[in-house]
Each structure stands twice: as structure tokens, then as C-alpha cells.
N, C-alpha and C. Protein backbone atom coordinates (compact mmCIF):
# COMPACT_ATOMS: atom_id res chain seq x y z
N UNK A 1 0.86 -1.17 0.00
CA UNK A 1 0.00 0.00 0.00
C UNK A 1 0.90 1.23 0.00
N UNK A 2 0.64 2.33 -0.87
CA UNK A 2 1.21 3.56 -0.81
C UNK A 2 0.62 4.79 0.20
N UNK A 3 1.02 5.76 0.08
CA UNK A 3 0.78 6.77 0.72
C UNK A 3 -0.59 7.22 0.24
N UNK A 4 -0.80 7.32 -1.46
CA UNK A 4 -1.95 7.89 -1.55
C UNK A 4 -3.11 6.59 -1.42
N UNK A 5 -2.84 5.46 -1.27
CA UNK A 5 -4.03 4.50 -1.07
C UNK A 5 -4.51 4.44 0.05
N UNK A 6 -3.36 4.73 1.28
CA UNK A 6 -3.60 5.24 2.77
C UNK A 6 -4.42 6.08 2.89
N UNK A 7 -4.19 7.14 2.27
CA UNK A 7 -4.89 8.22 2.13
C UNK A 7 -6.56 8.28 1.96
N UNK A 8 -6.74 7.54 0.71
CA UNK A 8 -8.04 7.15 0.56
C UNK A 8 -8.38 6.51 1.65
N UNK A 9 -8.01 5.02 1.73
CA UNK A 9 -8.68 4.21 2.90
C UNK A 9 -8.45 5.40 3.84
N UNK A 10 -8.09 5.55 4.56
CA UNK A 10 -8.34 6.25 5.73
C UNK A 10 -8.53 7.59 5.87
N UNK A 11 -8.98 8.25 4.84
CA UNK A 11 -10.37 9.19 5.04
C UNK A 11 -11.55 8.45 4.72
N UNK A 12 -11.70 7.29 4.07
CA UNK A 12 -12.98 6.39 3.89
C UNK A 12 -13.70 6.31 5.44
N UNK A 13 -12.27 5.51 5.79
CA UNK A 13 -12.82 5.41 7.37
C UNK A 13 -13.38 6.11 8.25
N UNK A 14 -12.21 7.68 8.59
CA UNK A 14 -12.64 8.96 8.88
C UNK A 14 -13.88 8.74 8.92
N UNK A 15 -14.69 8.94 7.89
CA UNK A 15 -15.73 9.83 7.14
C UNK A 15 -16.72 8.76 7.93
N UNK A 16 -16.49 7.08 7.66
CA UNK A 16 -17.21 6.17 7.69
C UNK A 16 -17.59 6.06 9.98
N UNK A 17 -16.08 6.55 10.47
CA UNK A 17 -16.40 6.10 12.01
C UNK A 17 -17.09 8.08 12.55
N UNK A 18 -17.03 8.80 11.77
CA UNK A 18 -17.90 9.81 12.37
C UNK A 18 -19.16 9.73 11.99
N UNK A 19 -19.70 9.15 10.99
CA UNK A 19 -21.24 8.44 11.08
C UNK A 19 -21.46 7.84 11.70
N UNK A 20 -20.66 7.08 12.10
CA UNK A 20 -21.32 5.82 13.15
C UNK A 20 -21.05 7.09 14.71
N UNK A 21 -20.32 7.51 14.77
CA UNK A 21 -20.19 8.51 16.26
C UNK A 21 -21.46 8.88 16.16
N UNK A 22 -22.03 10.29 15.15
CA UNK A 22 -22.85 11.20 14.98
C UNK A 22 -24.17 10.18 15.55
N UNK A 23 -24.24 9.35 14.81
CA UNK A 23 -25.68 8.38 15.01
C UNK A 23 -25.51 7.82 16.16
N UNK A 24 -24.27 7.38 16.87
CA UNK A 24 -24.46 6.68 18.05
C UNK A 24 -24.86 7.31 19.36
N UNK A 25 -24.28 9.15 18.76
CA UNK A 25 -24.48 10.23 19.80
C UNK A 25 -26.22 10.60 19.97
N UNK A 26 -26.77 10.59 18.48
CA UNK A 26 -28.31 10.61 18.26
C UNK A 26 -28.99 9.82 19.50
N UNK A 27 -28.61 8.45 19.12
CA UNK A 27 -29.48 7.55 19.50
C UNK A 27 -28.81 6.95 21.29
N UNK A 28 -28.10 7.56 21.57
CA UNK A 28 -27.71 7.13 23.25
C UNK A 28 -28.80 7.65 24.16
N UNK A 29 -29.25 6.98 24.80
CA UNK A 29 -30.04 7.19 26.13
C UNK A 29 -29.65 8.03 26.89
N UNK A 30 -30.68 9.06 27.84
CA UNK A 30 -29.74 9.54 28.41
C UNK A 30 -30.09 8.80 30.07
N UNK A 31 -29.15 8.99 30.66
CA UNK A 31 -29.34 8.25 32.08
C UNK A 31 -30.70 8.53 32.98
N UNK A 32 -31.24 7.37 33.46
CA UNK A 32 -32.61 7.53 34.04
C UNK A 32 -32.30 8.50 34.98
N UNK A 33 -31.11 8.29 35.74
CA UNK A 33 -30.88 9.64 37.02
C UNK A 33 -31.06 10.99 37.02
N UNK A 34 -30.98 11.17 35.35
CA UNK A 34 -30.93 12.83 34.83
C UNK A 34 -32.27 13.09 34.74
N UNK A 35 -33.29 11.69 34.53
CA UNK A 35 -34.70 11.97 34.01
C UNK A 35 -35.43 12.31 35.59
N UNK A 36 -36.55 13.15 35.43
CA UNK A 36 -37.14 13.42 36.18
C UNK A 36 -38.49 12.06 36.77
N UNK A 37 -38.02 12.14 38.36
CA UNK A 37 -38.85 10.81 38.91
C UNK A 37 -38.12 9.62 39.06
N UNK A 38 -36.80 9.18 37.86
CA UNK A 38 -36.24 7.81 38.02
C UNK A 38 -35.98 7.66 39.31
N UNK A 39 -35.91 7.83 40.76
CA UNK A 39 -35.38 7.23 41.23
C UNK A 39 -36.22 6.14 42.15
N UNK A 40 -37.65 6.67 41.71
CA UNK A 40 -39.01 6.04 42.07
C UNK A 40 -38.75 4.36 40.94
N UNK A 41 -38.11 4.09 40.16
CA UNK A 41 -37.93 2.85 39.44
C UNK A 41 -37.40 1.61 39.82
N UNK A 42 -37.85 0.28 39.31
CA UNK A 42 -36.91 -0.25 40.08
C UNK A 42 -35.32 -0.57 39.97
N UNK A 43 -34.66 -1.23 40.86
CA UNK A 43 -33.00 -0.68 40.81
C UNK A 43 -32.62 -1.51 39.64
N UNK A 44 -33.33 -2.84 39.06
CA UNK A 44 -32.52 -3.32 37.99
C UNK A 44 -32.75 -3.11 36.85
N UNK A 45 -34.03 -1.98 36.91
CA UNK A 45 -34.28 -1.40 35.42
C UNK A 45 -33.14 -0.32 35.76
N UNK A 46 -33.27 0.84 36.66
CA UNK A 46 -31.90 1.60 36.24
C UNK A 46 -30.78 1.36 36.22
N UNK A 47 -30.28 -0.08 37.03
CA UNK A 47 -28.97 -0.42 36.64
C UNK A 47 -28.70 -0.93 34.98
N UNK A 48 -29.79 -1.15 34.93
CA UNK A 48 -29.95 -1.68 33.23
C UNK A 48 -29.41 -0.27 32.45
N UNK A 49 -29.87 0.73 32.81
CA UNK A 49 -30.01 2.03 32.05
C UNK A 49 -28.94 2.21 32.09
N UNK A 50 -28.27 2.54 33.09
CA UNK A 50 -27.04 2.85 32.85
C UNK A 50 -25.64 2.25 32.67
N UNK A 51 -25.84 1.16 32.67
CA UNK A 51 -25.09 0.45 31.77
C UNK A 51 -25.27 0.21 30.40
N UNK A 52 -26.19 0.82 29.57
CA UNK A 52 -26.63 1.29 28.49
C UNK A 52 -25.84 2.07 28.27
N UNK A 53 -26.54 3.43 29.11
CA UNK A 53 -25.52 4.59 28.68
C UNK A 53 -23.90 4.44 28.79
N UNK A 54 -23.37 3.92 29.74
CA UNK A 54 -22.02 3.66 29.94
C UNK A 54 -21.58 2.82 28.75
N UNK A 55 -21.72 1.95 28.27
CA UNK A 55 -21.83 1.49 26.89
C UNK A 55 -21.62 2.21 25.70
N UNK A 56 -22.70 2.69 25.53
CA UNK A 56 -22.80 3.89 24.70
C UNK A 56 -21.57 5.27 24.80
N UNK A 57 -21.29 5.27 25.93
CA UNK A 57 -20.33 6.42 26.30
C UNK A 57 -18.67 5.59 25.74
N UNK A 58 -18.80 4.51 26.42
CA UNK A 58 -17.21 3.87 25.97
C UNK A 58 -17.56 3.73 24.46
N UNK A 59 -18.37 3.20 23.42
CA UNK A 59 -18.11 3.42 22.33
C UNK A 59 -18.28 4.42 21.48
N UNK A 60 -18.97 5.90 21.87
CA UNK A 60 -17.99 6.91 21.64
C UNK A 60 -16.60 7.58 21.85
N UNK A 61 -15.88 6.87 23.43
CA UNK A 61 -14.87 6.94 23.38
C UNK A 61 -13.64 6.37 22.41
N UNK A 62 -14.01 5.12 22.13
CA UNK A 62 -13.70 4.32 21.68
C UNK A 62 -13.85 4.91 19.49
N UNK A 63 -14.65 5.52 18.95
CA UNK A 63 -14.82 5.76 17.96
C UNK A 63 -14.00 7.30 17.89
N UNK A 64 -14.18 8.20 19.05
CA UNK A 64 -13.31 9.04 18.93
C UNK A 64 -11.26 8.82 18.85
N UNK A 65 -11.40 8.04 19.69
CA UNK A 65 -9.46 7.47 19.93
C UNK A 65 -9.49 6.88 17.97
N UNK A 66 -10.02 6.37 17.76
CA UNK A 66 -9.78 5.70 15.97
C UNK A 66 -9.41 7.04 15.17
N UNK A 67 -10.61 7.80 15.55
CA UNK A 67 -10.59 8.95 14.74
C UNK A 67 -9.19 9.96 14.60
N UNK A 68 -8.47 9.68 15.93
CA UNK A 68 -7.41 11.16 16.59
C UNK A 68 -6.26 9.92 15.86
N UNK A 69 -6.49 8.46 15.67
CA UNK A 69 -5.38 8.06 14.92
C UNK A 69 -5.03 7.88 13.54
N UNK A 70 -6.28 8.35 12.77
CA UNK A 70 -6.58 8.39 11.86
C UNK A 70 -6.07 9.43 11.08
N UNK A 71 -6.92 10.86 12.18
CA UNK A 71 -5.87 12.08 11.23
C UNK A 71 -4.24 11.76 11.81
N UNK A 72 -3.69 11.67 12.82
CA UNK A 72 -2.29 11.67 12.96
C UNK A 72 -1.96 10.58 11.89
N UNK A 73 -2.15 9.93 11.62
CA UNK A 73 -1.69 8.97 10.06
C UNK A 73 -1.90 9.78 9.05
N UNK A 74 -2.74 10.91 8.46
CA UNK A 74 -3.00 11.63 7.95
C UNK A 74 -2.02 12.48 7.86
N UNK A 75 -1.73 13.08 8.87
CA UNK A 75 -0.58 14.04 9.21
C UNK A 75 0.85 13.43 8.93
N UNK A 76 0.60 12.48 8.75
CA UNK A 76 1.96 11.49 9.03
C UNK A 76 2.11 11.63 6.98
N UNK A 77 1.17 11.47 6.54
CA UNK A 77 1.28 11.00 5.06
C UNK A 77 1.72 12.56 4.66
N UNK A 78 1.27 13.33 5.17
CA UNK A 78 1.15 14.88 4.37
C UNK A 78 2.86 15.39 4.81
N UNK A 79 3.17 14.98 6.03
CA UNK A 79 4.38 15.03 6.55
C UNK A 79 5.65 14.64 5.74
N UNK A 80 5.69 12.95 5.29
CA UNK A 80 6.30 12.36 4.65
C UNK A 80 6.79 11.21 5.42
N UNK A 81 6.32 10.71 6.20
CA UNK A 81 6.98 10.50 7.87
C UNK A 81 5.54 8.63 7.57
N UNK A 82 4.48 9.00 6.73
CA UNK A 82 3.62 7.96 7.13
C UNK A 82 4.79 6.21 6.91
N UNK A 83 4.28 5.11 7.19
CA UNK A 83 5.09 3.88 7.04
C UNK A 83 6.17 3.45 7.43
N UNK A 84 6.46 4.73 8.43
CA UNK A 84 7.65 4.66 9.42
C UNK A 84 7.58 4.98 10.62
N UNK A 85 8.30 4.07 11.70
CA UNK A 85 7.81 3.78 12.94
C UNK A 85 8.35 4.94 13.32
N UNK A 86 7.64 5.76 14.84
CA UNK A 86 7.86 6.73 15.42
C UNK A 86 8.81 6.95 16.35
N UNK A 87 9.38 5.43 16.58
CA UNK A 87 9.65 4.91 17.83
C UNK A 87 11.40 4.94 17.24
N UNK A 88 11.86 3.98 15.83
CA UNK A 88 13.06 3.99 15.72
C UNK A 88 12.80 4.71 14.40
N UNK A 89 12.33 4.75 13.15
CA UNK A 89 12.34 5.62 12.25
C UNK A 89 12.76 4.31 11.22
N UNK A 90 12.40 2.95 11.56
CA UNK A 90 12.65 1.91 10.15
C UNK A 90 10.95 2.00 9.73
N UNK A 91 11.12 1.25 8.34
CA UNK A 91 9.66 0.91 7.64
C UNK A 91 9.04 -0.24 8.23
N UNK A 92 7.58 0.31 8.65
CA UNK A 92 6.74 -0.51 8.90
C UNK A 92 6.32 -1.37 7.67
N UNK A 93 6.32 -2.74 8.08
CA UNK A 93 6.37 -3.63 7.15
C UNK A 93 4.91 -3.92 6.14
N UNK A 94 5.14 -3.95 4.90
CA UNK A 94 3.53 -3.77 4.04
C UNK A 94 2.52 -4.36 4.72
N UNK A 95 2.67 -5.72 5.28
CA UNK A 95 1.45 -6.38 5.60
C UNK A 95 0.73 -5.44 6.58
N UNK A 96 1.62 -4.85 8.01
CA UNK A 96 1.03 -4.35 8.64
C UNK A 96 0.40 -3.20 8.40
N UNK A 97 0.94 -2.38 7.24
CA UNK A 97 0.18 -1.12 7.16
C UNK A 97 -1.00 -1.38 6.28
N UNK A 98 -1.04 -2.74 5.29
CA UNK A 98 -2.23 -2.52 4.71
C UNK A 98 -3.45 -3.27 5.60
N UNK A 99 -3.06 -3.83 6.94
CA UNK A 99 -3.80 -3.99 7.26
C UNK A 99 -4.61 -3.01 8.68
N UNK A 100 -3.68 -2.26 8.72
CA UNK A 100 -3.84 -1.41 9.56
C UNK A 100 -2.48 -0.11 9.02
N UNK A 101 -3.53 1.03 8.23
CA UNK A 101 -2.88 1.94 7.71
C UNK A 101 -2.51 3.06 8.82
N UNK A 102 -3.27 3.10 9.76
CA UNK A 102 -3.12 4.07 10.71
C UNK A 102 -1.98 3.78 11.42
N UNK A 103 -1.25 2.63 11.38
CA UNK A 103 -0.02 1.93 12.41
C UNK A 103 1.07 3.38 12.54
N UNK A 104 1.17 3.44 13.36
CA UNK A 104 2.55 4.28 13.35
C UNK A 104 3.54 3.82 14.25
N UNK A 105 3.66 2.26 14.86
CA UNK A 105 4.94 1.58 15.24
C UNK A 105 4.77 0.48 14.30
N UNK A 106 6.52 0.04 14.24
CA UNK A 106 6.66 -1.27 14.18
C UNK A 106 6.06 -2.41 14.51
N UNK A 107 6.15 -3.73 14.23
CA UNK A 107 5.43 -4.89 15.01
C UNK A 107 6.37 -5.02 16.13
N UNK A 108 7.69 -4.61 16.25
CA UNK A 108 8.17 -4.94 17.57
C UNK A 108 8.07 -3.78 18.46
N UNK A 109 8.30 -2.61 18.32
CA UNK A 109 8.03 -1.13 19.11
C UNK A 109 5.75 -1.66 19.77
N UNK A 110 4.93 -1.85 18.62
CA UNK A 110 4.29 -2.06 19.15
C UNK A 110 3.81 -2.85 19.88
N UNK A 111 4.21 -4.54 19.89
CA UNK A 111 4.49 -5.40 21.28
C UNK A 111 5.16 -5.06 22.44
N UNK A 112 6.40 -3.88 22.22
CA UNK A 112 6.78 -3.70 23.98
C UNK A 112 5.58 -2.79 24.12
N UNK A 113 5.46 -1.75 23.06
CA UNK A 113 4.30 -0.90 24.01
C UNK A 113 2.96 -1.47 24.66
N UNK A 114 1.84 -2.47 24.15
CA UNK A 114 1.33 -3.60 24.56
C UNK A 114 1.73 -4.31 25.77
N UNK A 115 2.93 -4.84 25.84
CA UNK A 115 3.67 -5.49 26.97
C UNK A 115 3.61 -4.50 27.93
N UNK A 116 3.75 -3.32 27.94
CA UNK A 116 4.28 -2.66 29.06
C UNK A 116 3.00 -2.00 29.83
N UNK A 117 1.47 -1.84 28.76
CA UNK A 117 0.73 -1.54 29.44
C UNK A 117 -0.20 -2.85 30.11
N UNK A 118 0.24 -3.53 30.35
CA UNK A 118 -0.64 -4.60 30.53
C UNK A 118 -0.83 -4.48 32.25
């Protein structure tokens, strides 16, 4: 994969994980606690609820972090810098970037980093 095929795929994506944000933000519940009266309910319908919303909240978190790696790969291509690890500055190897264009370590820089947060 090249720089400008990166490019494409991953403004595809971009474009493709802020629809799914926008709609997921639409359609999230908001917590029975905020609603007026919930606390008159019973506790395993609102524990239900809000573990809904908490749900809902981690996978907007979760769709936003894709997104902030998405443009920095972006930045990385416009830079000149994309397909090379951040960590030592060798080429990330084809398989990994076409399967994940946003990579910006190595397969070994990104196993210690993995390893180390565990």
C-alpha cells in the first residue's frame, strides 16, 4: 500500500467512524438519574439504564481514539513520515500497514508498548 491509497482508505474510514459517532451520539439514552422521577424505578431497570448509557459512552470513546489516529496517520502522510515507525524511524512492514494503515509503530516497538501496558 502507498501513501496515496492510505490516504483514501483512511479518510474512507474517517468519514465512515464519524457516522457511526454522529448516530451513536443521536441515538444514546440519556441516564434515568438525569430523568425526572427515576429514582421512584426499580433498581434493575436503572442499573440496566445505565449500563446502556455507559456502553454507549465507551463506544464513543472508543470511535473518537480511531478517529485522533486516523488524522495523525494523515498528518503522518502529508508530513512524509507515514510507514515509518515513530519509535526507531525503520519501515513498517507492508502487511502491517495494509492492514492497519493508521499503524505508526513497528510490530516490535508495538508489542513492547502492549507489553508494558498490561
Amino acid at each position: 500500500m502507498d501513501a496515496e491509497d492510505a490516504r483514501r482508505t483512511l479518510t474512507e474510514e474517517r468519514r465512515r467512524l464519524v457516522e457511526v459517532g454522529d448516530f451513536n451520539r443521536e441515538q444514546q439514552p440519556e441516564p434515568a438519574v438525569e430523568q425526572e422521577g427515576a429514582m421512584g424505578q426499580h433498581p434493575g431497570d436503572y442499573g440496566t439504564e445505565v449500563e446502556e448509557f455507559m456502553d454507549a459512552d465507551a463506544m464513543d470513546d472508543f470511535t473518537r481514539r480511531q478517529i485522533e489516529e486516523i488524522d495523525a496517520a494523515l498528518r503522518r502522510i502529508d508530513d512524509g513520515t507515514w510507514g515509518r515507525c515513530v519509535v526507531c524511524g525503520r519501515e513498517i512492514d507492508g502487511e502491517r500497514l495494509e492492514a492497519r494503515p493508521q499503524a505508526e509503530r513497528c510490530r516490535e516497538h508495538q508489542e513492547e508498548l502492549e507489553r508494558s501496558s498490561r
